[in-house]
Protein backbone atom coordinates (compact mmCIF):
# COMPACT_ATOMS: atom_id res chain seq x y z
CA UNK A 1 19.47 -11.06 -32.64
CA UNK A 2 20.00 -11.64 -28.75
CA UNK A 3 23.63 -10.21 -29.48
CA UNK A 4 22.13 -7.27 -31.34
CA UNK A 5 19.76 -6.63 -28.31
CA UNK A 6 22.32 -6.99 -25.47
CA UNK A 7 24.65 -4.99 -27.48
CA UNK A 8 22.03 -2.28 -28.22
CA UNK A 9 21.10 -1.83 -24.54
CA UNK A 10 24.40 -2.05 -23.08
CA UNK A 11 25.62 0.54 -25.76
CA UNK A 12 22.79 2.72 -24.93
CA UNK A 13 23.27 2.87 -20.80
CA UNK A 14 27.05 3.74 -21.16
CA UNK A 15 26.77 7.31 -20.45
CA UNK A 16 25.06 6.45 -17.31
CA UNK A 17 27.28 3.28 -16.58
CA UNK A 18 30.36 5.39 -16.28
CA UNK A 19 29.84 8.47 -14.57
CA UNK A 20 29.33 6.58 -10.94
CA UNK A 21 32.75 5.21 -11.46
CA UNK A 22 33.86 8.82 -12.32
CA UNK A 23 32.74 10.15 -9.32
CA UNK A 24 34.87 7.56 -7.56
CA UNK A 25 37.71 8.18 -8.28
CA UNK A 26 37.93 11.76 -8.84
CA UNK A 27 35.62 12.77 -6.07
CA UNK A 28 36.61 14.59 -2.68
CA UNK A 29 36.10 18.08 -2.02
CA UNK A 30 33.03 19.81 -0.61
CA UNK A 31 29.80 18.02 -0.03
CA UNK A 32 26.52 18.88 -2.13
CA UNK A 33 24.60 19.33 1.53
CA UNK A 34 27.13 21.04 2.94
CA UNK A 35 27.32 19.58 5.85
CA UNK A 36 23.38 20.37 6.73
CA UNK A 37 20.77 17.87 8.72
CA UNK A 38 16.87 16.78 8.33
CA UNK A 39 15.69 15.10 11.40
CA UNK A 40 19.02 15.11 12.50
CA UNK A 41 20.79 13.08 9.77
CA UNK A 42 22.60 14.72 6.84
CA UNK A 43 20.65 15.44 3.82
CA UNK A 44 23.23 13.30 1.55
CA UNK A 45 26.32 12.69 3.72
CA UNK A 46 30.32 13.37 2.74
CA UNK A 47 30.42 11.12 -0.41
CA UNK A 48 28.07 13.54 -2.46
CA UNK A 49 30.46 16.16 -3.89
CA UNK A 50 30.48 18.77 -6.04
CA UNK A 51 33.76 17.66 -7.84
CA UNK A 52 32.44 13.72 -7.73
CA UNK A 53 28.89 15.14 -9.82
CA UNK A 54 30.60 17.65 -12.25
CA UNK A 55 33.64 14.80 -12.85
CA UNK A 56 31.17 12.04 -13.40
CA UNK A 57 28.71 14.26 -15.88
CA UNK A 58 31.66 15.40 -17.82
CA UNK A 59 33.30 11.71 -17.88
CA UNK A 60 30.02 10.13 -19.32
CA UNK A 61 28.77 13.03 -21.92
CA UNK A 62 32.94 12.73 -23.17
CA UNK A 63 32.08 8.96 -23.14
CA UNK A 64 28.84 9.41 -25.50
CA UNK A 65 30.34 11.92 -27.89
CA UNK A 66 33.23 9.20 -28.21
CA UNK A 67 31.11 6.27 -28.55
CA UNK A 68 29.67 8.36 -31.98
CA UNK A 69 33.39 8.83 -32.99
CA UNK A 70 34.07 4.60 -32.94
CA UNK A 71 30.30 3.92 -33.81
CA UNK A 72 30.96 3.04 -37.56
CA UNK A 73 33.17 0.29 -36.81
CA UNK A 74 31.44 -1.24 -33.93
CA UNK A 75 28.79 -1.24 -35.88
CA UNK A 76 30.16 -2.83 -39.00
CA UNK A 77 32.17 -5.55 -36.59
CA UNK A 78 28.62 -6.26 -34.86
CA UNK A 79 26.05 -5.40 -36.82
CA UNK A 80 24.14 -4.13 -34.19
CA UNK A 81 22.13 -0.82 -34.49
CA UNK A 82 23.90 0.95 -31.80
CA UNK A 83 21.98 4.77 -31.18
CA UNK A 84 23.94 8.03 -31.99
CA UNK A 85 23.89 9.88 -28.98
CA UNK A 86 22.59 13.51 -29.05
CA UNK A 87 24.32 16.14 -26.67
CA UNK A 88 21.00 16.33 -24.86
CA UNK A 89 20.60 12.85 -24.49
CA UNK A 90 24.56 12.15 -23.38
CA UNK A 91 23.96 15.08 -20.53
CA UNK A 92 20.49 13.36 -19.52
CA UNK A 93 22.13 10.18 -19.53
CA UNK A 94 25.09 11.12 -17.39
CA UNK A 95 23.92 14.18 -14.84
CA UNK A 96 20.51 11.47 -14.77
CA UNK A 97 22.88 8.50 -13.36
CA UNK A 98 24.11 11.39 -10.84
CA UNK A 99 20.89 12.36 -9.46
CA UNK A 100 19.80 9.35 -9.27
CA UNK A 101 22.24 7.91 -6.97
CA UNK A 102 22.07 11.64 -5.23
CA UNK A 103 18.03 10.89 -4.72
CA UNK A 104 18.85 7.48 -3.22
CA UNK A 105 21.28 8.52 -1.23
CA UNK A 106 18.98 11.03 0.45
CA UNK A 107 16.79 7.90 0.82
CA UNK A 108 19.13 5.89 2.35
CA UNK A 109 19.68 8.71 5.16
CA UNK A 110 16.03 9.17 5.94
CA UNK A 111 15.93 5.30 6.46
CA UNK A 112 18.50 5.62 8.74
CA UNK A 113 21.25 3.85 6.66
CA UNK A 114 25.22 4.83 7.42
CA UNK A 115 27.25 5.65 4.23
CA UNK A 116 27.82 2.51 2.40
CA UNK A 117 25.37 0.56 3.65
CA UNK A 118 23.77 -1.42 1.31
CA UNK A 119 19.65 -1.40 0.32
CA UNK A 120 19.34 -3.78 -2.48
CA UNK A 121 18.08 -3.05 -5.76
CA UNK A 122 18.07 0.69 -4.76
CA UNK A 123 21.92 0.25 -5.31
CA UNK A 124 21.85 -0.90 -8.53
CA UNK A 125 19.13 0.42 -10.29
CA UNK A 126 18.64 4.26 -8.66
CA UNK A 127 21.07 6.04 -11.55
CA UNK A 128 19.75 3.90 -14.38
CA UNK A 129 16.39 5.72 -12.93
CA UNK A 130 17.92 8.61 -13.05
CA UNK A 131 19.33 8.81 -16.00
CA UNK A 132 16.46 7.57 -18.16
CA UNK A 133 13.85 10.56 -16.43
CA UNK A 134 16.53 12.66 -17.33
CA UNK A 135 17.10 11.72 -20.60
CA UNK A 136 13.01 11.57 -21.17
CA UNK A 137 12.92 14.90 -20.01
CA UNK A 138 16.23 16.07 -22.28
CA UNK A 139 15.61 14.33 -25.19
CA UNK A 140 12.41 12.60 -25.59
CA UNK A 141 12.62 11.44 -28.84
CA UNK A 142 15.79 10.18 -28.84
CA UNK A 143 14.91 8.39 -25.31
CA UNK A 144 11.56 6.63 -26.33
CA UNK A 145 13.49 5.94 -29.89
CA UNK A 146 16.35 3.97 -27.96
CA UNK A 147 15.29 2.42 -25.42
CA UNK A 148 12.44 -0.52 -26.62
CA UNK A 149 10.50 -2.74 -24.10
CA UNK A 150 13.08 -5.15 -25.20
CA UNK A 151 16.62 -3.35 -24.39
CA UNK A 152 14.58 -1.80 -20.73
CA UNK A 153 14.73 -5.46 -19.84
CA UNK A 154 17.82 -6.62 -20.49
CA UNK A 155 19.28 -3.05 -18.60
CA UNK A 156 17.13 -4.22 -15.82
CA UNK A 157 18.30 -7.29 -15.66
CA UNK A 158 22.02 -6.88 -16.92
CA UNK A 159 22.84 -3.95 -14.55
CA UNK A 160 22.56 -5.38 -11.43
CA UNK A 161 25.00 -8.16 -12.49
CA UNK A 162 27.14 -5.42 -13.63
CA UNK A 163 27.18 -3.42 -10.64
CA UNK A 164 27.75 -6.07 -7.98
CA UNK A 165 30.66 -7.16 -10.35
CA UNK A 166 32.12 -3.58 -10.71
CA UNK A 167 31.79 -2.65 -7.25
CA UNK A 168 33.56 -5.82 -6.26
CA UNK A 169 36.02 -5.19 -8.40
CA UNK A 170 36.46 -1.41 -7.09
CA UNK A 171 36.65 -3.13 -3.39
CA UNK A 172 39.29 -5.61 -4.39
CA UNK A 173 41.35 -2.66 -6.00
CA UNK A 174 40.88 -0.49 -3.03
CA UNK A 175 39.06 2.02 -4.48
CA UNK A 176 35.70 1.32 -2.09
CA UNK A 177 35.28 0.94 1.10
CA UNK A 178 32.77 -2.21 0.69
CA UNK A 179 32.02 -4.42 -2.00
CA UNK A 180 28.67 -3.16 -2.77
């Protein structure tokens, strides 16, 4: 049952898991603010592209639509009751967990916070925000179908774990600047 849950929830956030990562590595390029100020900090800073957003989208609906390809045999091999991702729900999912990291970025200037600097728990949960309003707004059914009481709490607590361990990961690969 626990296995089934964790499973279930971790299945379900995917979408939104990868397209961060995405971003990453095949970011670059020009800057969603384009370079422009509000109260004389940028509006998101250089590490919001255009590239990094449209990569990362594309990278997690691909990963959705491919996690309803292998779906029978995880399923069978788990017996878990995985959800079959809708296009509207894999777009939510992913261009959610962009926006939502673009929205706390935009936070993180007005507060006065550099690039990189790290504001806990706005780090690790502002795309899984993201990408469930998204996905709400997308694909309601599908969204309120998925995502119980029960697989909300282990993505809130099970993502945070996961992110400080990717983005460690990332640093110790040289792929990020800092480890958070």
């Amino acid at each position: 049952m626990v296995v089934s849950l964790v499973a279930g929830a971790l299945w379900a956030m995917l979408p939104a898991y990868v397209p961060n990562n995405a971003a990453v590595l095949a970011g670059g390029g020009r800057p969603i603010d384009g370079g422009r100020t509000l109260d004389g900090r940028r509006l998101l800073g250089d590490g919001k592209t255009w590239r990094g957003t449209a990569a990362g989208t594309l990278v997690g609906v691909a990963l959705a639509m491919a996690l309803n390809v292998v779906r029978p045999t995880v399923v069978a091999t788990l017996d878990a009751g995985l959800p079959v991702f809708s296009f509207r729900a894999a777009v939510g999912l992913a261009l959610g967990a962009m926006l939502g990291d673009i929205g706390a970025s935009f936070l993180k200037r007005r507060l006065g916070r550099k690039r990189g600097a790290a504001v806990p728990g706005l780090d690790q949960l502002d795309f899984v925000v993201g990408a469930l309003v998204l996905a709400v707004l997308l694909a309601p059914s599908w969204t309120f179908a998925t995502f119980s009481p029960a697989r909300l709490a282990v993505i809130l607590v099970a993502t945070p774990l996961l992110h400080v361990t990717t983005n460690a990961g990332a640093y110790l690969l040289g792929l990020k600047a800092e480890p958070w």
